[in-house]
N, C-alpha and C. Protein backbone atom coordinates (compact mmCIF):
# COMPACT_ATOMS: atom_id res chain seq x y z
N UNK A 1 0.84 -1.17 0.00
CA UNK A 1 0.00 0.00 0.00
C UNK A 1 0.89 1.24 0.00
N UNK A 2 0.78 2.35 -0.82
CA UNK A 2 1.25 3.23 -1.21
C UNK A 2 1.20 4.50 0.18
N UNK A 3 2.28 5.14 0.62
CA UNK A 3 1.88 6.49 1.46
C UNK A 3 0.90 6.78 1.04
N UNK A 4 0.04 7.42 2.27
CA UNK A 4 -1.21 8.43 1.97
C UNK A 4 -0.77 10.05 1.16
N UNK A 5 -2.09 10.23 0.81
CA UNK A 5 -1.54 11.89 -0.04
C UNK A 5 -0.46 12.66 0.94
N UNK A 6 0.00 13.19 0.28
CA UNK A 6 0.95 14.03 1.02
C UNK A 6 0.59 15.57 0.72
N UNK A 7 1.39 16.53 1.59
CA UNK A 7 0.79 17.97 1.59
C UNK A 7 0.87 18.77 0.76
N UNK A 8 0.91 19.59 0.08
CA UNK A 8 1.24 20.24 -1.19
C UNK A 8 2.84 20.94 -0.79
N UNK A 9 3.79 20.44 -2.13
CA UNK A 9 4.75 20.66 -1.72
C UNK A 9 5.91 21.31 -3.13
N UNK A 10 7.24 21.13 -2.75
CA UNK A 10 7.61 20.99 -3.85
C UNK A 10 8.79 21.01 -4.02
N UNK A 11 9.46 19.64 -5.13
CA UNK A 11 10.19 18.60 -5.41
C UNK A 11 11.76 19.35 -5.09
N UNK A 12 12.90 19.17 -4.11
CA UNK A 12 13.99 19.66 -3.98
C UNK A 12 15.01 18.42 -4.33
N UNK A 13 14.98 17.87 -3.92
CA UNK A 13 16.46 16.82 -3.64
C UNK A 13 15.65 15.03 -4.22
N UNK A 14 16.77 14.46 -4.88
CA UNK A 14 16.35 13.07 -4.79
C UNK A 14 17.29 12.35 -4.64
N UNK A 15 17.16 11.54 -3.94
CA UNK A 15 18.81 10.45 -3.90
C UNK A 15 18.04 9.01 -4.18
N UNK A 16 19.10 8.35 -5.12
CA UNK A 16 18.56 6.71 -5.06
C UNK A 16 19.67 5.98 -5.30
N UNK A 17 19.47 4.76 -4.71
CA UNK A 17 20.33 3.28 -4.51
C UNK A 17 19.86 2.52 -5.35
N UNK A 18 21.01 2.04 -5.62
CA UNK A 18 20.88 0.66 -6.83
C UNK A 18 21.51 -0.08 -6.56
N UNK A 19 21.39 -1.55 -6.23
CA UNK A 19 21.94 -2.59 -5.71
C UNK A 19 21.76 -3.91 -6.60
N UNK A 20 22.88 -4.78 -6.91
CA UNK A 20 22.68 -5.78 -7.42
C UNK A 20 23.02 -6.74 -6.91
N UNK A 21 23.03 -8.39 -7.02
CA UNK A 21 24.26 -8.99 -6.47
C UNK A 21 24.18 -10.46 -7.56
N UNK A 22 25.61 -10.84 -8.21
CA UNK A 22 25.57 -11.78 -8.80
C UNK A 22 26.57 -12.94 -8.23
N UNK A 23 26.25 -14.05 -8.81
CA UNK A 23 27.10 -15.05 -8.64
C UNK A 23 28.03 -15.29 -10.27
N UNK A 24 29.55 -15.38 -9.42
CA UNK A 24 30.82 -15.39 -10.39
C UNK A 24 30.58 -16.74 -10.33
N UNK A 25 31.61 -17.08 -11.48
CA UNK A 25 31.92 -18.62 -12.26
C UNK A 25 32.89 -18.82 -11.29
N UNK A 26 33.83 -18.28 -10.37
CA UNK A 26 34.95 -18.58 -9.61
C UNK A 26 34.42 -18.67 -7.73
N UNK A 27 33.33 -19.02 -7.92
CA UNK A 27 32.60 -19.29 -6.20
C UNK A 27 32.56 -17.95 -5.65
N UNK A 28 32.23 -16.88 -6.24
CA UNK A 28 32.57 -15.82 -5.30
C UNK A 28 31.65 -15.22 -5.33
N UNK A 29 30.78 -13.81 -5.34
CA UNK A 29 29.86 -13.36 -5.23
C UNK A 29 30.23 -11.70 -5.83
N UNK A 30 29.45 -11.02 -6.45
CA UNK A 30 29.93 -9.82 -6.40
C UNK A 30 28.02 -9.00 -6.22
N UNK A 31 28.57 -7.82 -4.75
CA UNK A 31 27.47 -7.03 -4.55
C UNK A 31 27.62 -5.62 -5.25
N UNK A 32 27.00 -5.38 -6.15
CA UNK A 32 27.32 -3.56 -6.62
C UNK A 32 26.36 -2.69 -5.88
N UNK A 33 26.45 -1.87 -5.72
CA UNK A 33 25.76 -0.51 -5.39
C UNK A 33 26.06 0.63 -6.01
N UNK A 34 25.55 1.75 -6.16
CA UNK A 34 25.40 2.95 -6.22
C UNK A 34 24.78 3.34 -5.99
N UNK A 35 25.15 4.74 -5.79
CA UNK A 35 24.28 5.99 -5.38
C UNK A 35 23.96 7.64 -5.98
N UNK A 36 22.76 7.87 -6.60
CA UNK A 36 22.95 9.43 -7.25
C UNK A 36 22.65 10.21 -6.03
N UNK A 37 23.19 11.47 -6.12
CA UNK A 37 22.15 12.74 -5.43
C UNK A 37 21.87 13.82 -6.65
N UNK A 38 20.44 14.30 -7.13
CA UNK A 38 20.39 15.38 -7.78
C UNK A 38 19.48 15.92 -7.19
N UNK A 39 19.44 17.16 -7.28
CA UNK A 39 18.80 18.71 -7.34
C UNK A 39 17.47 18.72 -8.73
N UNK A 40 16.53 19.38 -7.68
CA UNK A 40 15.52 20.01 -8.98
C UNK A 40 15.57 21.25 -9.67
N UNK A 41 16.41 21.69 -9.26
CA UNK A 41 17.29 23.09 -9.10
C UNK A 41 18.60 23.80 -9.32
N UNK A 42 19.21 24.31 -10.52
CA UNK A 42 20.51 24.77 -11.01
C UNK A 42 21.22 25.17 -9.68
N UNK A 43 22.72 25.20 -9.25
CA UNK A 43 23.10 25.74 -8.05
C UNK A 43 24.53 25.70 -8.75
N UNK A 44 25.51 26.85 -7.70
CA UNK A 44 26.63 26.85 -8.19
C UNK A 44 27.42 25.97 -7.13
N UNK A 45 28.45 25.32 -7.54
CA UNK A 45 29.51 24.53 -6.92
C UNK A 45 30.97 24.96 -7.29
N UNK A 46 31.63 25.41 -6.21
CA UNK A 46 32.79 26.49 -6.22
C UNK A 46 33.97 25.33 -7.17
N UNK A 47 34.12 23.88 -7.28
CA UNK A 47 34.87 22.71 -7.92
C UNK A 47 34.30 22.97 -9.49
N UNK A 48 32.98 22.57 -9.51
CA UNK A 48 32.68 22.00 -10.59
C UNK A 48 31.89 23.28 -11.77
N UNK A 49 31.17 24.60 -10.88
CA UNK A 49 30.26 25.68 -11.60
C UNK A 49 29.25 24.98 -11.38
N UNK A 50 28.32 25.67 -12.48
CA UNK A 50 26.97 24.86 -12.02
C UNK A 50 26.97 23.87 -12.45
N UNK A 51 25.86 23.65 -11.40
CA UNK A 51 25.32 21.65 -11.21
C UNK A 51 24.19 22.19 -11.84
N UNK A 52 23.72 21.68 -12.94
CA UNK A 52 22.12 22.36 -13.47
C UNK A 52 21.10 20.62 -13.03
N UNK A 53 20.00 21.50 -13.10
CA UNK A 53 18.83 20.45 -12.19
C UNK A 53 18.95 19.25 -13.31
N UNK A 54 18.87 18.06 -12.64
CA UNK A 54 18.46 16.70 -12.81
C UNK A 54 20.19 16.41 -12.90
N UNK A 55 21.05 17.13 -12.97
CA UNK A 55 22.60 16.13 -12.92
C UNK A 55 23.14 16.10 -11.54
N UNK A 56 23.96 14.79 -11.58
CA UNK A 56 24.32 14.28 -10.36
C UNK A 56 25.02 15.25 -9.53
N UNK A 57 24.75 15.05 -7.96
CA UNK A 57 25.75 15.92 -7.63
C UNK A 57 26.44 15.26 -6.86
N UNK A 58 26.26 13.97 -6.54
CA UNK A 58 26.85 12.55 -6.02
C UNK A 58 26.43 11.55 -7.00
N UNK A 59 27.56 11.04 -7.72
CA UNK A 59 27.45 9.48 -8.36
C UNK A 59 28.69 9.09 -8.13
N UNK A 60 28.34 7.83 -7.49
CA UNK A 60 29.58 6.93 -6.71
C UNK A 60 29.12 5.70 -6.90
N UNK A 61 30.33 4.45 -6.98
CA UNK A 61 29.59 3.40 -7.22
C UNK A 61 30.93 2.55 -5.99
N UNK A 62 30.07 1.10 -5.81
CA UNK A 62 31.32 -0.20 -5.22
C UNK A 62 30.80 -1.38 -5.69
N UNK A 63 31.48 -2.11 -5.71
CA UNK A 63 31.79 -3.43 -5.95
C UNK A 63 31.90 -4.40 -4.75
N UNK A 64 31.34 -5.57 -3.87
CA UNK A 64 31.90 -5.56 -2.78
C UNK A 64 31.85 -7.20 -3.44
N UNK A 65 32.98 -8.11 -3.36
CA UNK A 65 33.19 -9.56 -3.98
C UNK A 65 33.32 -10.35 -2.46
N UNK A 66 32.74 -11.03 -1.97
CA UNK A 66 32.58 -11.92 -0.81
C UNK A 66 32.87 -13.56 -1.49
N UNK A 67 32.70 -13.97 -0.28
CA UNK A 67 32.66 -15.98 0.17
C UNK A 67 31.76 -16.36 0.38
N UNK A 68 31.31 -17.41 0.46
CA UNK A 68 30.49 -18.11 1.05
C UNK A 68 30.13 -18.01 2.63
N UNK A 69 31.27 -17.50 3.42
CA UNK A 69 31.35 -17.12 4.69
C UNK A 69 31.30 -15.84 5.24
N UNK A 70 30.31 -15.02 3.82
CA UNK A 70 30.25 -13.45 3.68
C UNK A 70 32.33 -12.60 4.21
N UNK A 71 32.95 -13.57 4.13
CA UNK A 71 34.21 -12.25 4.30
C UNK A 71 34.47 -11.79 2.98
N UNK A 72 34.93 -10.73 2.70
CA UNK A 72 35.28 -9.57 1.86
C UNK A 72 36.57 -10.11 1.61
N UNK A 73 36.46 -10.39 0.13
CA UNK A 73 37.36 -11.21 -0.86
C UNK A 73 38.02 -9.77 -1.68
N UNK A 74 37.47 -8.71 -1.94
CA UNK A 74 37.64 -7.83 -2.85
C UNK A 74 37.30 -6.61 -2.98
N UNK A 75 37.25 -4.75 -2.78
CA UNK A 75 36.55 -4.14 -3.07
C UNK A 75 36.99 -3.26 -3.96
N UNK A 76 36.16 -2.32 -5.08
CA UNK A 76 36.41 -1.38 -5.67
C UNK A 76 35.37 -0.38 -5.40
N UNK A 77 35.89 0.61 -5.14
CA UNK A 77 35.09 1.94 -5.10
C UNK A 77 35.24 2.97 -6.18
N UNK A 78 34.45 3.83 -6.78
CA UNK A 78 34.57 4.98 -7.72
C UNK A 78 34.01 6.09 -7.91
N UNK A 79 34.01 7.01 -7.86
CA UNK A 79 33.27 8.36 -7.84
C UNK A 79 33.23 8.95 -8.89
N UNK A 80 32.25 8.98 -9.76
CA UNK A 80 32.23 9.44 -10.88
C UNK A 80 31.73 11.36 -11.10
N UNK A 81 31.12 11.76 -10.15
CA UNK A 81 30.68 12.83 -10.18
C UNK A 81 30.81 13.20 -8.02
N UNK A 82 31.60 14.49 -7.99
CA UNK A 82 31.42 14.66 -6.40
C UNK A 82 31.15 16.03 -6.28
N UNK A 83 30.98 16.87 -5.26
CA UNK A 83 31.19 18.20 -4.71
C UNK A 83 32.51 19.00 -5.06
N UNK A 84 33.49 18.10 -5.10
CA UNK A 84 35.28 18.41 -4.56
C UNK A 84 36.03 17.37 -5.57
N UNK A 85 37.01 17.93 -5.70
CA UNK A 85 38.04 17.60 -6.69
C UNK A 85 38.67 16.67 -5.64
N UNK A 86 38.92 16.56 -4.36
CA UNK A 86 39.34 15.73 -3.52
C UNK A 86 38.94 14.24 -3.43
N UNK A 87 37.41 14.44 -3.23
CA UNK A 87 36.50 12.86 -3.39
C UNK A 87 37.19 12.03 -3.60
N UNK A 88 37.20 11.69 -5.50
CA UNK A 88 37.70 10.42 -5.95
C UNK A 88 38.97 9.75 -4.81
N UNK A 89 39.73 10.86 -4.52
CA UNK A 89 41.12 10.26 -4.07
C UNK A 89 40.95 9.34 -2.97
N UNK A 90 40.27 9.22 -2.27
CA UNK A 90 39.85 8.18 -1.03
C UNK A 90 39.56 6.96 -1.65
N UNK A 91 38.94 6.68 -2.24
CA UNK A 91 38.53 4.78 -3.27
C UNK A 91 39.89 4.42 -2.59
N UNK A 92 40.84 4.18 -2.76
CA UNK A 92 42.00 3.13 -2.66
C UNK A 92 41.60 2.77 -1.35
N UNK A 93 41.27 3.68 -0.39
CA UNK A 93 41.28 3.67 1.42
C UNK A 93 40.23 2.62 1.34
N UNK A 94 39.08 1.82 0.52
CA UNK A 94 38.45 1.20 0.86
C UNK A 94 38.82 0.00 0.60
N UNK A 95 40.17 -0.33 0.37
CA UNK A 95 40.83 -1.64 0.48
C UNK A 95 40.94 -2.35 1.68
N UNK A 96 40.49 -1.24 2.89
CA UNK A 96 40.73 -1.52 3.94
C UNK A 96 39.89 -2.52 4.50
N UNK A 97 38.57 -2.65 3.78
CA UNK A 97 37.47 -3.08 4.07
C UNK A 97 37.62 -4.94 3.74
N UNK A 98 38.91 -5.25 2.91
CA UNK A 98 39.48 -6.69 2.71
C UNK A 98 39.52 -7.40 4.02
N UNK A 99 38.87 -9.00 4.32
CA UNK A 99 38.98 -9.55 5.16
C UNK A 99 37.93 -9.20 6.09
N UNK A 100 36.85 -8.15 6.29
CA UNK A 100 35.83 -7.96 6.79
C UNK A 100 34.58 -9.07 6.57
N UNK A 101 34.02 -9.07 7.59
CA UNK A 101 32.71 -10.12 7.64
C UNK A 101 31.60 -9.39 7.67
N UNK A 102 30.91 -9.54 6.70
CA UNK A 102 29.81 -8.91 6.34
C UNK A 102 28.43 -9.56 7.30
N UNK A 103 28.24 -9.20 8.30
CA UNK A 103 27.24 -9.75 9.36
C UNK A 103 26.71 -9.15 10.69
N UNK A 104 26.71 -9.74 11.91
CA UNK A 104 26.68 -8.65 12.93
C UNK A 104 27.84 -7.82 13.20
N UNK A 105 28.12 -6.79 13.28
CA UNK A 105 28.93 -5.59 13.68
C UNK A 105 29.45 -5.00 12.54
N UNK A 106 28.95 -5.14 11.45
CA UNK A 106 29.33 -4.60 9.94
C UNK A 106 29.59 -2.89 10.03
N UNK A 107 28.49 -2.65 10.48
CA UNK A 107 28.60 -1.18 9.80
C UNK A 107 29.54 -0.27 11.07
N UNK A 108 29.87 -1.31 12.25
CA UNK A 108 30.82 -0.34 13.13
C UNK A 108 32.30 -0.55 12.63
N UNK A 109 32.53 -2.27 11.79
CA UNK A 109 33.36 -2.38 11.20
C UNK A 109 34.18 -1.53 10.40
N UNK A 110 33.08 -1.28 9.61
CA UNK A 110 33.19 -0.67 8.74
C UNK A 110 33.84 1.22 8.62
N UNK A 111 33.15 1.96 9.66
CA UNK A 111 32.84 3.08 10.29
C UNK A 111 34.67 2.93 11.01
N UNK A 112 35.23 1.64 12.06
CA UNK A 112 36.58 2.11 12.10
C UNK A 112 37.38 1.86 11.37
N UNK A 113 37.41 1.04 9.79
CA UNK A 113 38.46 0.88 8.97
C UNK A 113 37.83 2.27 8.15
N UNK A 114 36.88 2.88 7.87
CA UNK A 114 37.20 3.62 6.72
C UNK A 114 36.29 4.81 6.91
N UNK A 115 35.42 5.03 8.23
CA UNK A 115 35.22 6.11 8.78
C UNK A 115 35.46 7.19 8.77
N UNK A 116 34.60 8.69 9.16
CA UNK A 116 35.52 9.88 9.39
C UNK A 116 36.61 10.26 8.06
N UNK A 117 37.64 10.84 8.28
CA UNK A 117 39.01 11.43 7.18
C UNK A 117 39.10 10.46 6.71
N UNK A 118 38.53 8.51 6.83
CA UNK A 118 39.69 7.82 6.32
C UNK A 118 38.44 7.09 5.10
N UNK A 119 37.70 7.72 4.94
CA UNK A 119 36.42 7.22 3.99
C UNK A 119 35.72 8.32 3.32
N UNK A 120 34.42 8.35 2.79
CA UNK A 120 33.60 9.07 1.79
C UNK A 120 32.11 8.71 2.70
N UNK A 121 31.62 9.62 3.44
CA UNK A 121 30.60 9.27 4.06
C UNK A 121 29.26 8.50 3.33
N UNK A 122 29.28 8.76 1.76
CA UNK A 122 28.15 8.31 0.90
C UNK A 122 28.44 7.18 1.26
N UNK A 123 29.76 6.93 0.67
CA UNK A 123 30.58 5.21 -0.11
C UNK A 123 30.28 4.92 1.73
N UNK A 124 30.76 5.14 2.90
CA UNK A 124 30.34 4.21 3.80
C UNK A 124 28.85 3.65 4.50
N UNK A 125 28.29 5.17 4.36
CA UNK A 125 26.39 4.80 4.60
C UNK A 125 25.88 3.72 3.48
N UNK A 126 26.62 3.75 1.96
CA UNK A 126 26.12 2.66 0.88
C UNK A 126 26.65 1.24 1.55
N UNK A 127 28.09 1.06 2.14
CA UNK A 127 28.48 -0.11 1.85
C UNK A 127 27.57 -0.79 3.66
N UNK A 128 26.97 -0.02 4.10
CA UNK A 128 26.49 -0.46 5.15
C UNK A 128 25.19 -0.89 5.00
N UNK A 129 24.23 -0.61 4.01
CA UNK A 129 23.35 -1.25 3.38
C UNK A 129 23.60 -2.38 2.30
N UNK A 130 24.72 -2.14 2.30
CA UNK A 130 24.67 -3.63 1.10
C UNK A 130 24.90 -4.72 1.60
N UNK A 131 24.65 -4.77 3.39
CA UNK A 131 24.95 -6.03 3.96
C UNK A 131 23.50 -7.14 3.77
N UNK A 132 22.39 -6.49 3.81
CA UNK A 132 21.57 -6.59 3.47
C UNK A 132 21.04 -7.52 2.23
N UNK A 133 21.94 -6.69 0.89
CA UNK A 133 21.55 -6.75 -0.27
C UNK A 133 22.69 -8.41 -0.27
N UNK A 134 23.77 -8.01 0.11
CA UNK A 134 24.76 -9.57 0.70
C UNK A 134 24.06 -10.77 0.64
N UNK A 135 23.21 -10.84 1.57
CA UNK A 135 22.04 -11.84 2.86
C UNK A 135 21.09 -11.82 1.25
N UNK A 136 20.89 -11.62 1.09
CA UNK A 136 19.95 -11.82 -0.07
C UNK A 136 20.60 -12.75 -1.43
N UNK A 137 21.59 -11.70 -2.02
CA UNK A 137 22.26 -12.69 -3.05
C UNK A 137 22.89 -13.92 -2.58
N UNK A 138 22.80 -14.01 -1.32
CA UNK A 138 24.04 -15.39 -1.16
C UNK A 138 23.25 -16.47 -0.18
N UNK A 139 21.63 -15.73 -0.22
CA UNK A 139 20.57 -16.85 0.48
C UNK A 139 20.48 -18.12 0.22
N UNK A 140 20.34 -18.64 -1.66
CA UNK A 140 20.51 -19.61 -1.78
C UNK A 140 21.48 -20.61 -1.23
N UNK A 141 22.69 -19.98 -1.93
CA UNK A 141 24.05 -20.70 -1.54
C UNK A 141 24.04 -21.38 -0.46
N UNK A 142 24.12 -19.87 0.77
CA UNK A 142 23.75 -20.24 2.17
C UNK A 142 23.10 -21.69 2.55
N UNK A 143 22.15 -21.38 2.21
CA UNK A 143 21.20 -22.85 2.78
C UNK A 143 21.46 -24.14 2.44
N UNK A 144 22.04 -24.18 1.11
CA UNK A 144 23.02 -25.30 0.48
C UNK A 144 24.17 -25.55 1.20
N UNK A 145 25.25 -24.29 1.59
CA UNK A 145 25.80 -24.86 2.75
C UNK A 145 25.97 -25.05 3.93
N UNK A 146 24.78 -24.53 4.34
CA UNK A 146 24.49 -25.56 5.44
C UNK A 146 23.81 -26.22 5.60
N UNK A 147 23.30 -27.03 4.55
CA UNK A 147 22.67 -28.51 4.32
C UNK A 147 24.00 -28.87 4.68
N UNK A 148 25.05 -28.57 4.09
CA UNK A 148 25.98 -29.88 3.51
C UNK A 148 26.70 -29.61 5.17
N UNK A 149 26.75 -28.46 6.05
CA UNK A 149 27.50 -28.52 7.41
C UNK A 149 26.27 -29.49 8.61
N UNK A 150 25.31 -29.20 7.99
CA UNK A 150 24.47 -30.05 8.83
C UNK A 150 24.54 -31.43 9.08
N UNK A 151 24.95 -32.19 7.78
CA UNK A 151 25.12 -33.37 7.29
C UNK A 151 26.63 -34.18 7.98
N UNK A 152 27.51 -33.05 7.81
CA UNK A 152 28.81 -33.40 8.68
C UNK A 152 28.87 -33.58 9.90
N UNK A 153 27.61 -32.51 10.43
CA UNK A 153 27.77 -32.43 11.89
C UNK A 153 26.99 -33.74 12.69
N UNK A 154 25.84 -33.79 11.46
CA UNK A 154 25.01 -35.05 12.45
C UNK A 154 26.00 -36.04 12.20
N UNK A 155 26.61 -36.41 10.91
CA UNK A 155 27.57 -37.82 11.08
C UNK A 155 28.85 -37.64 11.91
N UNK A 156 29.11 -36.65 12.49
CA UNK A 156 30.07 -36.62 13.59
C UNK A 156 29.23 -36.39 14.69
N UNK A 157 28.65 -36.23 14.99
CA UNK A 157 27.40 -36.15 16.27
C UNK A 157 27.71 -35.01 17.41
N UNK A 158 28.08 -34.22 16.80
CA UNK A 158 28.28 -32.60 16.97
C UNK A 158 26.91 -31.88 17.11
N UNK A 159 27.07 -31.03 18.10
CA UNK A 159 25.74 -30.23 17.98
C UNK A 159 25.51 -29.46 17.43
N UNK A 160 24.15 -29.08 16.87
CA UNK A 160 23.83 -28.24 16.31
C UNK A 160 24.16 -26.59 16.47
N UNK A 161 24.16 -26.04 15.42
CA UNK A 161 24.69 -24.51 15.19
C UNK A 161 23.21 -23.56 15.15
N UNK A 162 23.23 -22.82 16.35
CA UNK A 162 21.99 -22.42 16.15
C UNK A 162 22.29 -20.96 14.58
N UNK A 163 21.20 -20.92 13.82
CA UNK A 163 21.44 -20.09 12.63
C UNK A 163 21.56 -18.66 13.19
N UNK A 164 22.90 -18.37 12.57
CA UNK A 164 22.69 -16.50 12.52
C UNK A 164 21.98 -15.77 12.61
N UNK A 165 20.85 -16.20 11.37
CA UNK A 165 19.41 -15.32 11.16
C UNK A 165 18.66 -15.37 12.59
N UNK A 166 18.64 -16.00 13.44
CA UNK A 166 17.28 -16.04 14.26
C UNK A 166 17.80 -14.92 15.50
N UNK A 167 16.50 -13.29 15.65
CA UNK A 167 16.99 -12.49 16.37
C UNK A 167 17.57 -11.76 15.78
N UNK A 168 17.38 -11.65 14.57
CA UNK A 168 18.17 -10.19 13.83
C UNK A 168 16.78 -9.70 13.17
N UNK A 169 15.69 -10.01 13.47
CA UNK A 169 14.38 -8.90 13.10
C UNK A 169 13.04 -9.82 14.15
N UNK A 170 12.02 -9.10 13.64
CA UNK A 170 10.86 -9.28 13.79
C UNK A 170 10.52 -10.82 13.48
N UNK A 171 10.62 -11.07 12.24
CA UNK A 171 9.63 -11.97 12.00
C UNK A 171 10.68 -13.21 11.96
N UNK A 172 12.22 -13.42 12.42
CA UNK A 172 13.60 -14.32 12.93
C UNK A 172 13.15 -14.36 14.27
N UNK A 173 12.24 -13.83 15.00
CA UNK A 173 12.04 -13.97 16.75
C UNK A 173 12.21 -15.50 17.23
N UNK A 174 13.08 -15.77 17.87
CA UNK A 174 13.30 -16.99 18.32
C UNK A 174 12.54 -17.51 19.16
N UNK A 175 11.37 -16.63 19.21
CA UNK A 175 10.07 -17.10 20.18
C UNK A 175 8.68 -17.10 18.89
N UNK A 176 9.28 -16.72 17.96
CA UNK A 176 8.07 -16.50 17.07
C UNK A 176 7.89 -17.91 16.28
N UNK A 177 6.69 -17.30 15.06
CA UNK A 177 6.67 -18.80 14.02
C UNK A 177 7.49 -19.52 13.46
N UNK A 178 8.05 -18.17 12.86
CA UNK A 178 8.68 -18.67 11.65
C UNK A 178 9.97 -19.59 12.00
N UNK A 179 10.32 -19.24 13.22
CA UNK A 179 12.11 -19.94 14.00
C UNK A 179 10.93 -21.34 14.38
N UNK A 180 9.62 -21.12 14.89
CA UNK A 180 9.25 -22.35 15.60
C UNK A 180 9.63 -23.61 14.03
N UNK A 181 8.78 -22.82 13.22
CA UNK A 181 8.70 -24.13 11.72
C UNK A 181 10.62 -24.22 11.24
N UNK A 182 10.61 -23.51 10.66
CA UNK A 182 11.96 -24.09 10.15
C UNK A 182 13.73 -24.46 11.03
N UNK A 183 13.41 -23.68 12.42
CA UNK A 183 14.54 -24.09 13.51
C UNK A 183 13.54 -24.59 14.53
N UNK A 184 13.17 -25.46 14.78
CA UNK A 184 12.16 -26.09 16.09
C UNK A 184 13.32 -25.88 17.19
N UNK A 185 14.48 -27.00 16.59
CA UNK A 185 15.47 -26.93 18.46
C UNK A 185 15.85 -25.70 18.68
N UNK A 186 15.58 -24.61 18.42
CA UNK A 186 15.96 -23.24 18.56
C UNK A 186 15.26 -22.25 18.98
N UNK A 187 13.82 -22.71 19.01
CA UNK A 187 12.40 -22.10 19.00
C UNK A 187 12.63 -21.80 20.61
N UNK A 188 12.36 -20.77 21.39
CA UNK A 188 11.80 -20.17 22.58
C UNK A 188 10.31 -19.68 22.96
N UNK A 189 9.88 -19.90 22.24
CA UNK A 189 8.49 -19.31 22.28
C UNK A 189 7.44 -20.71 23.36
N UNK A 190 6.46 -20.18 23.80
CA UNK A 190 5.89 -21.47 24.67
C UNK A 190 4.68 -22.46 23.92
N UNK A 191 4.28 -22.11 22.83
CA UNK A 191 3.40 -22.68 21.87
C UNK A 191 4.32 -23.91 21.38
């Protein structure tokens, strides 16, 4: 269902995200993002002159290449359009982000390798949503491997791994349905 009417207004700023995520021929994963910001509105920019309405005044893009174990195999960052002649020069600093685990504590991860002076506040608010977009492209996989860790564990008679997912939202409640049907030994709920 769509927002209700809204008040009479009129159109300043738009920003939008674009997120993809594919699977490579080499087991790996690659997540893209970008991000525009434009204006409805000509303005001057002391770097560039004017920004005339509908062109970018932020276009930045990343690449983020993961594992199967969501760690960060790879990143590229790029700034194609910024405020400052400075921008672009930070991308290399997001090499830093190599060997990161894309999961719980991501975006503080993230915030002390490439945070503050040592990042691009767009490129880090983007790469903190694409953990998200991560968990999504690599759902299938996921569940495939851990069929196949499940399988090891019962024939070694190891206990079970309770799943990541359960307790990272609403409808993962480890007292709720959805953990009761598909994780039962994990379920807390009294039903």
């Amino acid at each position: 269902m769509p927002l209700s009417l809204a008040a009479k207004r009129k159109h300043l700023h738009q920003r939008r995200y674009d997120f993809q995520g594919f699977e490579r021929e080499d087991n790996l994963w690659d997540i893209e993002g970008r991000i525009t910001d434009v204006k409805s509105y000509p303005f001057d920019n002391q770097f560039r002159g004017t920004i005339e309405a509908g062109e970018a005044l932020h276009d930045m893009w990343i690449r983020l290449t993961v594992d199967i174990n969501f760690i960060v195999q790879d990143i590229e960052a790029s700034i194609d359009d910024s405020p400052y002649a400075i921008c672009p020069s930070i991308t290399p600093n997001f090499k830093k982000i190599i060997g990161l685990k894309v999961g719980p504590g991501w975006r503080a991860a993230i915030r002390r390798a490439v945070g503050g002076t040592e990042g691009c506040t767009h490129l880090v608010e983007m790469l903190g949503a694409m953990a998200t977009v991560t968990f999504q492209t690599l759902y299938p996989a996921m569940i495939k491997h851990q069929a196949k860790l499940k399988e090891k564990t019962m024939d070694e008679g190891q206990p079970k791994k309770r799943p990541g997912i359960i307790d990272t939202c609403h409808a993962y409640s480890a007292d709720g349905e959805i953990v009761r049907h598909e994780w039962p030994d994990f379920y807390t709920g009294t039903s």
